[in-house]
C-alpha atoms as a PDB file:
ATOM      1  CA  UNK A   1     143.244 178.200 109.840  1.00  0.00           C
ATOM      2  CA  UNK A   2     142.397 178.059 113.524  1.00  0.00           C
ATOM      3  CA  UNK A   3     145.295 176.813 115.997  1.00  0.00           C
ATOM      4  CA  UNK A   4     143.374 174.051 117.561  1.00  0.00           C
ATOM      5  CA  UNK A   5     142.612 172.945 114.085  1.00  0.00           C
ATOM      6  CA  UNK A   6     146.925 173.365 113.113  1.00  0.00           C
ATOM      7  CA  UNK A   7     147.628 171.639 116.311  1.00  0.00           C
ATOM      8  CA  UNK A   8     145.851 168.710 115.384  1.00  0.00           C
ATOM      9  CA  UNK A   9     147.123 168.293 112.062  1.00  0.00           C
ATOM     10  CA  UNK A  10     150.449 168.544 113.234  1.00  0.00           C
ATOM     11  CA  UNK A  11     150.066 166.100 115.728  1.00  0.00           C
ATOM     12  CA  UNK A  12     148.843 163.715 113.722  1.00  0.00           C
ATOM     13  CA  UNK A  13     151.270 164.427 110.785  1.00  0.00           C
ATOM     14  CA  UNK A  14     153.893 163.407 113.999  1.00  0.00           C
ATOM     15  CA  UNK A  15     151.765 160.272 114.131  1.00  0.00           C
ATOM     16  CA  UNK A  16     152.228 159.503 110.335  1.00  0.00           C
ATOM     17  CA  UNK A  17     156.185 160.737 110.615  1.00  0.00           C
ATOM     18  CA  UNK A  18     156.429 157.863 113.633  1.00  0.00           C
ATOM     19  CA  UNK A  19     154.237 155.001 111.903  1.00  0.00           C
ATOM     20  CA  UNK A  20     155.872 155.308 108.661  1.00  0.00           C
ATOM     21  CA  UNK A  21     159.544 155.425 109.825  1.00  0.00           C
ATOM     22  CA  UNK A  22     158.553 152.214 112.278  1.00  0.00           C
ATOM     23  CA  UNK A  23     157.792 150.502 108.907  1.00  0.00           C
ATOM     24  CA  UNK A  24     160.260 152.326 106.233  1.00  0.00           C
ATOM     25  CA  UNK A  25     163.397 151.972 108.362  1.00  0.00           C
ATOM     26  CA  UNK A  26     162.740 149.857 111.939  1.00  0.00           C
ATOM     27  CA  UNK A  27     161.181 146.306 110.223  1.00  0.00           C
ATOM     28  CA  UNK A  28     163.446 146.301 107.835  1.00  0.00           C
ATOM     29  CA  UNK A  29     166.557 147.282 110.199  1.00  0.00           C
ATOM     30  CA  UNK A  30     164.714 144.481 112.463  1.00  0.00           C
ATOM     31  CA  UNK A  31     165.173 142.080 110.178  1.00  0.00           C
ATOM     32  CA  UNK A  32     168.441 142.821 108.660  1.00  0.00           C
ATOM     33  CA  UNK A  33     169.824 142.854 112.103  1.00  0.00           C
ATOM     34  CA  UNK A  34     168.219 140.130 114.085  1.00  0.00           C
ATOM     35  CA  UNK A  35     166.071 138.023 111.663  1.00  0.00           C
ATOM     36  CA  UNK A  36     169.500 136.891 109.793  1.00  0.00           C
ATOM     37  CA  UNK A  37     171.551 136.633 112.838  1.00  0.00           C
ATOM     38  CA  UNK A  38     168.668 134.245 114.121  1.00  0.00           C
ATOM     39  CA  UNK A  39     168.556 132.119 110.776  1.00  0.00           C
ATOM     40  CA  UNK A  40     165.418 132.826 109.028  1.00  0.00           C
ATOM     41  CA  UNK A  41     166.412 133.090 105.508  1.00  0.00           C
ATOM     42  CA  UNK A  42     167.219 129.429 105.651  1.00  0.00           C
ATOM     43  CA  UNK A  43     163.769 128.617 107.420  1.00  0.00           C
ATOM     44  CA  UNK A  44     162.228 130.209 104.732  1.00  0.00           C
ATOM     45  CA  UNK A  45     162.547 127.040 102.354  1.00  0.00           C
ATOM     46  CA  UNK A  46     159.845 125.303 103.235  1.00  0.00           C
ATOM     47  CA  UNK A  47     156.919 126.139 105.365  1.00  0.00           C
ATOM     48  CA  UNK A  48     157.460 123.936 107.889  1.00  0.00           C
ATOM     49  CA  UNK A  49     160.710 125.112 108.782  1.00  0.00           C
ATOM     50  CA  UNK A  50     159.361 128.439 108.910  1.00  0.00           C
ATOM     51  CA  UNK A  51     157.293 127.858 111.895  1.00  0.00           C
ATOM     52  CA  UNK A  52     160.252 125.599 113.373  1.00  0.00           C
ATOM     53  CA  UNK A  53     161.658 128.645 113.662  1.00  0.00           C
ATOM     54  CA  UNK A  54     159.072 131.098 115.229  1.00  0.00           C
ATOM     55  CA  UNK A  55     158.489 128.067 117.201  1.00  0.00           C
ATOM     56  CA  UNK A  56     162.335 128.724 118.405  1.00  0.00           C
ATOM     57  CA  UNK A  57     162.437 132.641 118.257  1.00  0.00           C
ATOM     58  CA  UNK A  58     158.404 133.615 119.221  1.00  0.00           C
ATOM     59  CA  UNK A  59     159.801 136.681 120.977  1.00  0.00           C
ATOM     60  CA  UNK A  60     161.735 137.851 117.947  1.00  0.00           C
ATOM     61  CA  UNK A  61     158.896 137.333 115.558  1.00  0.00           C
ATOM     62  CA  UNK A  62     156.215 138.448 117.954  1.00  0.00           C
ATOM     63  CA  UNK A  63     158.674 141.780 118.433  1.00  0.00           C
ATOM     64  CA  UNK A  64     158.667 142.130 114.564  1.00  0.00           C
ATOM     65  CA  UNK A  65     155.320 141.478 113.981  1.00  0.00           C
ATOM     66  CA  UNK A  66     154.229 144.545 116.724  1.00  0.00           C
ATOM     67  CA  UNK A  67     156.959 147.113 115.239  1.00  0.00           C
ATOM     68  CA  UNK A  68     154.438 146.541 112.079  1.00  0.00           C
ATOM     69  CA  UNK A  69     151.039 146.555 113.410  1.00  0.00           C
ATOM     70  CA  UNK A  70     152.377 149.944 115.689  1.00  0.00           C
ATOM     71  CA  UNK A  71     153.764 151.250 112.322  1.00  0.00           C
ATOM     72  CA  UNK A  72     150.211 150.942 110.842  1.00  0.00           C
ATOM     73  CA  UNK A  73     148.273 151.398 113.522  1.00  0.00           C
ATOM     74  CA  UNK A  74     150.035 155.089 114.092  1.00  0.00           C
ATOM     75  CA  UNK A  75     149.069 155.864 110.504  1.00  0.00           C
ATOM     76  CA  UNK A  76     145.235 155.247 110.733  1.00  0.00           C
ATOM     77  CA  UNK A  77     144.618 158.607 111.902  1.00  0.00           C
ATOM     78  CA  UNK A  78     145.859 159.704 108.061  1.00  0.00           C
ATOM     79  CA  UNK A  79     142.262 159.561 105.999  1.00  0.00           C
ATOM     80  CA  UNK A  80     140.014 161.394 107.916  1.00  0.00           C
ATOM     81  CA  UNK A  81     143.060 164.069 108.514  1.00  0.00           C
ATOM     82  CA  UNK A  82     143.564 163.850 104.828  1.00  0.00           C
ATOM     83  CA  UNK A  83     139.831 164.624 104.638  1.00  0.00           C
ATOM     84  CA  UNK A  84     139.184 167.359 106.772  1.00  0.00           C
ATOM     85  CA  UNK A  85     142.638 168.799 104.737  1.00  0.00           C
ATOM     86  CA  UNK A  86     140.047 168.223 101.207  1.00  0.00           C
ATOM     87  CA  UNK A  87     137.325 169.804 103.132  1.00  0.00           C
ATOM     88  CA  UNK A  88     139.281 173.343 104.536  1.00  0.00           C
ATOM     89  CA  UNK A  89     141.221 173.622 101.215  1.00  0.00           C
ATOM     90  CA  UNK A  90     137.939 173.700  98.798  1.00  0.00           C
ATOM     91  CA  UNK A  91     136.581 176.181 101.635  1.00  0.00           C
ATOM     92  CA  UNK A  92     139.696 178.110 101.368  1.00  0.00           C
ATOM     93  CA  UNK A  93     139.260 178.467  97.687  1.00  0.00           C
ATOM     94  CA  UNK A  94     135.417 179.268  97.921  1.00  0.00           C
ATOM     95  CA  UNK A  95     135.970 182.000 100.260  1.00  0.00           C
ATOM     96  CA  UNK A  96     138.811 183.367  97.461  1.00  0.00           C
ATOM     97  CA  UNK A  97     136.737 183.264  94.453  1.00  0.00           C
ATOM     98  CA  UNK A  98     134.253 184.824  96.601  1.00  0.00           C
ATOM     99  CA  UNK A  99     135.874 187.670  97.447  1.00  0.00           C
ATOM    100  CA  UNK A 100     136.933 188.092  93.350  1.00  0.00           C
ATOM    101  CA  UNK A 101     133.341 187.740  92.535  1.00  0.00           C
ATOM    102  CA  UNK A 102     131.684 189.181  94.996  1.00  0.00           C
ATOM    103  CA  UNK A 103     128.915 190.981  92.573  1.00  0.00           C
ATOM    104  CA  UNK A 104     128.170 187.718  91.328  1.00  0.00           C
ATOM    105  CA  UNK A 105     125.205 186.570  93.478  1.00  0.00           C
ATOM    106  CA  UNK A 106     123.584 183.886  90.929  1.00  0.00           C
ATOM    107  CA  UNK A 107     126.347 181.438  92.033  1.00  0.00           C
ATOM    108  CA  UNK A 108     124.556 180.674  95.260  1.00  0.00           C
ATOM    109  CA  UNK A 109     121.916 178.448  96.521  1.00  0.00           C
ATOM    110  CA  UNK A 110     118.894 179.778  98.464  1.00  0.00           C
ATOM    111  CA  UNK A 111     120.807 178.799 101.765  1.00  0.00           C
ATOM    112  CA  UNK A 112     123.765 181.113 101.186  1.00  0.00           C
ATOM    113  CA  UNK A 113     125.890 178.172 100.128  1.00  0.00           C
ATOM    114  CA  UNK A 114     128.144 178.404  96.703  1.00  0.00           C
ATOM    115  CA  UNK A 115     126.819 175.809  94.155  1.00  0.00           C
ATOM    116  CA  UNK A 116     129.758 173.851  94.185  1.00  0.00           C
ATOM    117  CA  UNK A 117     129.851 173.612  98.234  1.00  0.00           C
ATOM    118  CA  UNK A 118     129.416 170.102  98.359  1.00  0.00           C
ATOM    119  CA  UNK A 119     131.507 169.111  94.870  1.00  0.00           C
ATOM    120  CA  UNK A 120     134.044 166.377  95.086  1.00  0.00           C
ATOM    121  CA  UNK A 121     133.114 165.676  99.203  1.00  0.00           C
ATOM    122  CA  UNK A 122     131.054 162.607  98.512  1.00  0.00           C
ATOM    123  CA  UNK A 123     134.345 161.016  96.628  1.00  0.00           C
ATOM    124  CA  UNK A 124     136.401 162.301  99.479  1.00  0.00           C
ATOM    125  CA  UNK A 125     134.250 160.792 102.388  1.00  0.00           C
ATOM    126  CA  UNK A 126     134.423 157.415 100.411  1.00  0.00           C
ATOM    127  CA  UNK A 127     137.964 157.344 100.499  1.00  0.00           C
ATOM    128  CA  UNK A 128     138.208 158.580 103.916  1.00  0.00           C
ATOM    129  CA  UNK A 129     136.104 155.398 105.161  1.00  0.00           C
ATOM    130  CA  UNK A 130     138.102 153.479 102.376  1.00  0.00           C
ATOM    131  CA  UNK A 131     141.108 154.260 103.867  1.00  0.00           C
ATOM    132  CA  UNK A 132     140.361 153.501 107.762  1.00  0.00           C
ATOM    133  CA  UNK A 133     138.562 150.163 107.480  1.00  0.00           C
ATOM    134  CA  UNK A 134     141.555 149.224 104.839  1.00  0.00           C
ATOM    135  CA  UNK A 135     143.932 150.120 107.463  1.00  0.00           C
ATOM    136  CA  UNK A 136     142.299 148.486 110.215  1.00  0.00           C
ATOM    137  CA  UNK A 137     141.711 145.288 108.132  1.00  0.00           C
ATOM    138  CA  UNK A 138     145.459 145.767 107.932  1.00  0.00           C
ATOM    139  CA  UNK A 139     146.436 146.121 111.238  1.00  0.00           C
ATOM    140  CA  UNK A 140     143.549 143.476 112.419  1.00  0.00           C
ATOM    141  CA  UNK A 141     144.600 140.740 109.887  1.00  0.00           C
ATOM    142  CA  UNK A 142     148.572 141.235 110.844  1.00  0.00           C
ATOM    143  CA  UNK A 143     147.307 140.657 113.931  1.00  0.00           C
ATOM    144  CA  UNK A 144     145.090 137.650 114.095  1.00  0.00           C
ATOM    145  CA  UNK A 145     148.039 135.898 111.283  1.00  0.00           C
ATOM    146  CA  UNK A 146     150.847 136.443 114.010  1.00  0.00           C
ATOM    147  CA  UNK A 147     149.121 134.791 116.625  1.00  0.00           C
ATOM    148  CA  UNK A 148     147.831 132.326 114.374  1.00  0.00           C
ATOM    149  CA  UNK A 149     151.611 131.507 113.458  1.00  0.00           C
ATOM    150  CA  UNK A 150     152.208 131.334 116.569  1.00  0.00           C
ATOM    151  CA  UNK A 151     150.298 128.914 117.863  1.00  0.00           C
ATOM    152  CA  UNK A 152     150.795 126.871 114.726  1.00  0.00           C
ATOM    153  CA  UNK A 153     154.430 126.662 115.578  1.00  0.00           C
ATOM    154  CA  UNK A 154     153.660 125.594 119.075  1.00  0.00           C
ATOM    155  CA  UNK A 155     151.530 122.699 118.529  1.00  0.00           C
ATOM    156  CA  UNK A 156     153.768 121.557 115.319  1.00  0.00           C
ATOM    157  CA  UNK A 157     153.942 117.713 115.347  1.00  0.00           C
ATOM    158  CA  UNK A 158     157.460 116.633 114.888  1.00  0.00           C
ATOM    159  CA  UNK A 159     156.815 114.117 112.481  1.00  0.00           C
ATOM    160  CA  UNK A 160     155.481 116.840 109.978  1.00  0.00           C
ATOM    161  CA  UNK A 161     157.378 116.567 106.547  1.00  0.00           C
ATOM    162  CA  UNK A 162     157.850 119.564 104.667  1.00  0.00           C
ATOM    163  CA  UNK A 163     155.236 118.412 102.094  1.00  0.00           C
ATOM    164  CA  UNK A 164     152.239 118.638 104.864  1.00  0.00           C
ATOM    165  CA  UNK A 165     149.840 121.406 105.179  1.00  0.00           C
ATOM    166  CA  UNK A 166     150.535 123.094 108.475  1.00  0.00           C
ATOM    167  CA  UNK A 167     148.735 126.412 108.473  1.00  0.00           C
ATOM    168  CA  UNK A 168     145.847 125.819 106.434  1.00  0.00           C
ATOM    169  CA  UNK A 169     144.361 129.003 107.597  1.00  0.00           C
ATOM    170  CA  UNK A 170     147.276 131.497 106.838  1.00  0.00           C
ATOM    171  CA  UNK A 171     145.795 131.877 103.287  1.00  0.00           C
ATOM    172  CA  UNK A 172     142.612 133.645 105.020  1.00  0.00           C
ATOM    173  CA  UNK A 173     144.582 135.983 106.779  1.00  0.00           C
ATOM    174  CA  UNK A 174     146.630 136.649 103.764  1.00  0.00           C
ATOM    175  CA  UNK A 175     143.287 137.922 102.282  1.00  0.00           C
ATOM    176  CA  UNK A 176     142.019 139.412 105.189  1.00  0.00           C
ATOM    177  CA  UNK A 177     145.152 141.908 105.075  1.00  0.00           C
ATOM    178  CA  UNK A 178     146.196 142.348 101.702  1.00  0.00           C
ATOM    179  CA  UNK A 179     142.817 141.619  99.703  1.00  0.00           C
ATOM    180  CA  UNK A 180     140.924 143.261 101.637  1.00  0.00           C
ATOM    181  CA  UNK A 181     142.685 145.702 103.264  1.00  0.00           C
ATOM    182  CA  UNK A 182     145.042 145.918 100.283  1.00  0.00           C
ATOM    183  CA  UNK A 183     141.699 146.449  98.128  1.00  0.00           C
ATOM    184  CA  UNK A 184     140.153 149.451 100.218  1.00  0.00           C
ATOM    185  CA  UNK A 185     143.564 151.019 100.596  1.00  0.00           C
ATOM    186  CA  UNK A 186     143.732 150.900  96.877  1.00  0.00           C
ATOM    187  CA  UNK A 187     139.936 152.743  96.931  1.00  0.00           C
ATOM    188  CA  UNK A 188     140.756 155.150  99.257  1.00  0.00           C
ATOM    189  CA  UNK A 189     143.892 156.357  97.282  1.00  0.00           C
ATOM    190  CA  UNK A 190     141.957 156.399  94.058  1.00  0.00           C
ATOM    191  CA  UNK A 191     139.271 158.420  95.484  1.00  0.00           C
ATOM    192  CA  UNK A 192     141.697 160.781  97.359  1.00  0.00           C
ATOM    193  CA  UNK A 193     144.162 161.126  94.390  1.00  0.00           C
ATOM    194  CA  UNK A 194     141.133 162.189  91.958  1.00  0.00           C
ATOM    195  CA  UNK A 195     139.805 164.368  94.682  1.00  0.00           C
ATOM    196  CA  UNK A 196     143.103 166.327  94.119  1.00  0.00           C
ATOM    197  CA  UNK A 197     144.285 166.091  91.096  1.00  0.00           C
ATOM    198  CA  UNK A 198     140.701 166.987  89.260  1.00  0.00           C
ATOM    199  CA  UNK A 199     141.028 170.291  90.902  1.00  0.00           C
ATOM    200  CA  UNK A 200     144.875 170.696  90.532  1.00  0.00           C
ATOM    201  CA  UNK A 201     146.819 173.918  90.475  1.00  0.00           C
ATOM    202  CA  UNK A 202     143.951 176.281  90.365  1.00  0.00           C
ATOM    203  CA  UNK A 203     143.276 174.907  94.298  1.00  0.00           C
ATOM    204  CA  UNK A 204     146.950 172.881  95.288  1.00  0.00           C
ATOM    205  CA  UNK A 205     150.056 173.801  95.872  1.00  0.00           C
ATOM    206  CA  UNK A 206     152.056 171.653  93.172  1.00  0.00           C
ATOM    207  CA  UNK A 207     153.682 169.297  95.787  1.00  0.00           C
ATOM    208  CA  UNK A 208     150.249 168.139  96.883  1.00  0.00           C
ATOM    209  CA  UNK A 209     149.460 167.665  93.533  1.00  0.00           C
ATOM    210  CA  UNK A 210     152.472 165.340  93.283  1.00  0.00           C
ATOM    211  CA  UNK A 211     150.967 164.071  96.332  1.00  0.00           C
ATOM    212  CA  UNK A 212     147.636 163.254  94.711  1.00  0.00           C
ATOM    213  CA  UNK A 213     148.906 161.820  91.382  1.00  0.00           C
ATOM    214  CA  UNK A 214     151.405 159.116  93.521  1.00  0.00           C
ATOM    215  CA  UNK A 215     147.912 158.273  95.235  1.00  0.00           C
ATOM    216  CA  UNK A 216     146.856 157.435  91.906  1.00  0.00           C
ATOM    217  CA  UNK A 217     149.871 155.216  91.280  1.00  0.00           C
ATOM    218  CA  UNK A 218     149.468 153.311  95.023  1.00  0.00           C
ATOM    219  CA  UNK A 219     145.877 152.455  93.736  1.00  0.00           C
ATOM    220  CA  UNK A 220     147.443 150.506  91.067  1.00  0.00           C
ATOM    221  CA  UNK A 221     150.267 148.566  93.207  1.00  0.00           C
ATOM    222  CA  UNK A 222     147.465 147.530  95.669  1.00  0.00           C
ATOM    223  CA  UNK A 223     145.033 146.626  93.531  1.00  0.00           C
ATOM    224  CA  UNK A 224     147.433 144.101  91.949  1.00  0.00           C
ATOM    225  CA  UNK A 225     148.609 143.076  95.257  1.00  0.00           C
ATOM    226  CA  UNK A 226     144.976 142.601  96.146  1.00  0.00           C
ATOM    227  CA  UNK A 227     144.362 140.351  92.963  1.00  0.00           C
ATOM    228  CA  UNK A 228     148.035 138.372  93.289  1.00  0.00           C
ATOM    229  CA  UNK A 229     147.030 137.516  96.935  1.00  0.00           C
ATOM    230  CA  UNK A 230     143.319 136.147  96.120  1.00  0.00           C
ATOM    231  CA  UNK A 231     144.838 134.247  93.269  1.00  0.00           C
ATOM    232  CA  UNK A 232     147.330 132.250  95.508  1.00  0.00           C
ATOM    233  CA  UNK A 233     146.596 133.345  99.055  1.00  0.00           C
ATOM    234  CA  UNK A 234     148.708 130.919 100.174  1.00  0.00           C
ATOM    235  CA  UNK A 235     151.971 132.371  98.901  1.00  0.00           C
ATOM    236  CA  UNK A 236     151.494 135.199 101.379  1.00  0.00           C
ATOM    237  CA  UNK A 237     152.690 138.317 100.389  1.00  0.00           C
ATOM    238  CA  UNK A 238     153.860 138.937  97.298  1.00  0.00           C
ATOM    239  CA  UNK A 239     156.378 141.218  95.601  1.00  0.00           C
ATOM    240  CA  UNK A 240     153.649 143.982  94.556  1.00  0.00           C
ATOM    241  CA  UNK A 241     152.402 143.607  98.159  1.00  0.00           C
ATOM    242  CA  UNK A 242     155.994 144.656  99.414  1.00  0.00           C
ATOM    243  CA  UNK A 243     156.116 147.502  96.613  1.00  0.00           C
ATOM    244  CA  UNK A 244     152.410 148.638  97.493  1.00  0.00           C
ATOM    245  CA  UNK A 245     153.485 148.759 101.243  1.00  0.00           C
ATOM    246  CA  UNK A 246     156.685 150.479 100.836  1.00  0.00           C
ATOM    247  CA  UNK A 247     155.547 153.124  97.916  1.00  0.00           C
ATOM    248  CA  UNK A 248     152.078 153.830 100.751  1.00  0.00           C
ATOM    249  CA  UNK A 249     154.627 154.255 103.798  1.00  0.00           C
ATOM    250  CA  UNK A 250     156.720 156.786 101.418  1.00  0.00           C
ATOM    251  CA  UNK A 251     153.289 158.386 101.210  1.00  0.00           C
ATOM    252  CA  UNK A 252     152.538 158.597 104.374  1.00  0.00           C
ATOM    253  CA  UNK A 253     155.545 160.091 105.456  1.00  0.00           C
ATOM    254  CA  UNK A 254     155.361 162.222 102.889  1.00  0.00           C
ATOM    255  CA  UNK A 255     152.019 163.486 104.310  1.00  0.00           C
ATOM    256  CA  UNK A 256     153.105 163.511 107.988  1.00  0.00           C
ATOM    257  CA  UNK A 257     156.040 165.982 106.888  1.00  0.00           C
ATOM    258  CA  UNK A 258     153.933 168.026 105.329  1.00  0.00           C
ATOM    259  CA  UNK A 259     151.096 168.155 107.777  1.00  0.00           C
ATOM    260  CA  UNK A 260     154.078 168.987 110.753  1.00  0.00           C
ATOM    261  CA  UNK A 261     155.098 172.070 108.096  1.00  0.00           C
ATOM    262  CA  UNK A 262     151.513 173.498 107.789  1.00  0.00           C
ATOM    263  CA  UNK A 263     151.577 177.017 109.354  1.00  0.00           C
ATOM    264  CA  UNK A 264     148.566 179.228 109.877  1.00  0.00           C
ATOM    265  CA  UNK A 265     147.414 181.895 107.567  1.00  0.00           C
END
């Protein structure tokens, strides 16, 4: 494995470490800490109290709101690294069963190529793609729903009853992020988690095997999340969007520790 290739990888396995800590540890430390102290489990009864509240405290939920999107943000650099990871490791096991079957020249194409040099890639570069956009439809929709909120709180009337509609459009950015980026995360950790675990011991180590199988299990907490949110977008997030979240930023980190571990052969 070539340095400039390691250093890379490790680098962005620092970026993963970061972004998923941010979100395991800092928003929920954020909110524990100065969410309560500021009131907002009592302005979550009704929505209009909710925005009374950011209306009061904008710099405390605006500071939340970027400790996510910076969490997720820091993590997009994970599917394409995750890729290129796919990509070396079926090379590195190509150039091995080369080298036990050398004598066996039938196994090649006309180029020089093994038969199986492209198996498993076009899976891998869907879930690569999957996994960006998802994460940018993420980030994006976190985005555009905080400022949103925010200027929802600011123009609030103050004869609004807690019965009235006052952010009609939060449901839309409750799809934006969790549909649809919830849906193409839940893709992209399909694809990856087949990727690996259809070739399984005879290429992985066994903890990126475990790796690849919990992929398989995040594709089923978003794609519930996905479904729960487009059913009743205007409940927000739900409690299988909080599980998908928090099981995918245990991934991550789980990744970014094992990227910054990687040595060179």
């Amino acid at each position: 494995m070539k340095r400039t290739f390691l250093s890379k990888l490790h680098r962005n396995g620092f970026y993963c470490i970061t972004g998923a800590l941010l979100v395991l540890l800092g928003v929920p430390l954020y909110q524990f800490l100065i969410f309560i102290l500021s009131g907002y489990g009592n302005a979550l009864a009704t929505p209009v109290l909710a925005l009374r509240w950011i209306n009061a405290h904008i710099f405390v939920f605006l500071s939340y709101r970027v400790l996510l999107v910076v969490g997720f943000a820091l993590m997009i650099s994970l599917p394409f690294t995750l890729f290129r990871i796919i990509v070396a490791q079926e090379i590195l096991g190509r150039e091995e069963d080369e080298q036990e079957e050398h004598d066996e020249t039938d196994e090649h194409q006309a180029d020089g190529m093994p038969a199986f040099a492209w198996r498993g890639k076009g899976y891998a570069v869907l879930a690569a793609w999957a996994g960006l956009i998802g994460l940018l439809f993420f980030v994006g929709g976190t985005l555009a729903s905080s400022l949103y909120l925010v200027s929802s709180a600011a123009s609030l009337p103050s004869h609004l009853t807690n019965l009235d509609n006052v952010a009609p459009l939060a449901g839309i950015f409750s799809i934006i992020t969790f549909t649809i980026g919830g849906g193409l995360l839940a893709l992209s950790c399909l694809f990856f988690g087949a990727v690996i675990a259809r070739s399984g011991l005879n290429l992985w180590p066994g903890v990126w095997v475990a790796f690849g199988y919990m992929a398989l299990g995040l594709f089923v907490f978003f794609s519930v999340s996905a479904v729960d949110v487009a059913l009743a977008p205007g409940s927000g997030q739900t409690l299988f969007s909080t599980l998908a979240i928090l099981f995918f930023t245990i991934w991550v980190l789980w990744f970014g520790i094992m990227l910054v571990r990687l040595k060179p052969e």
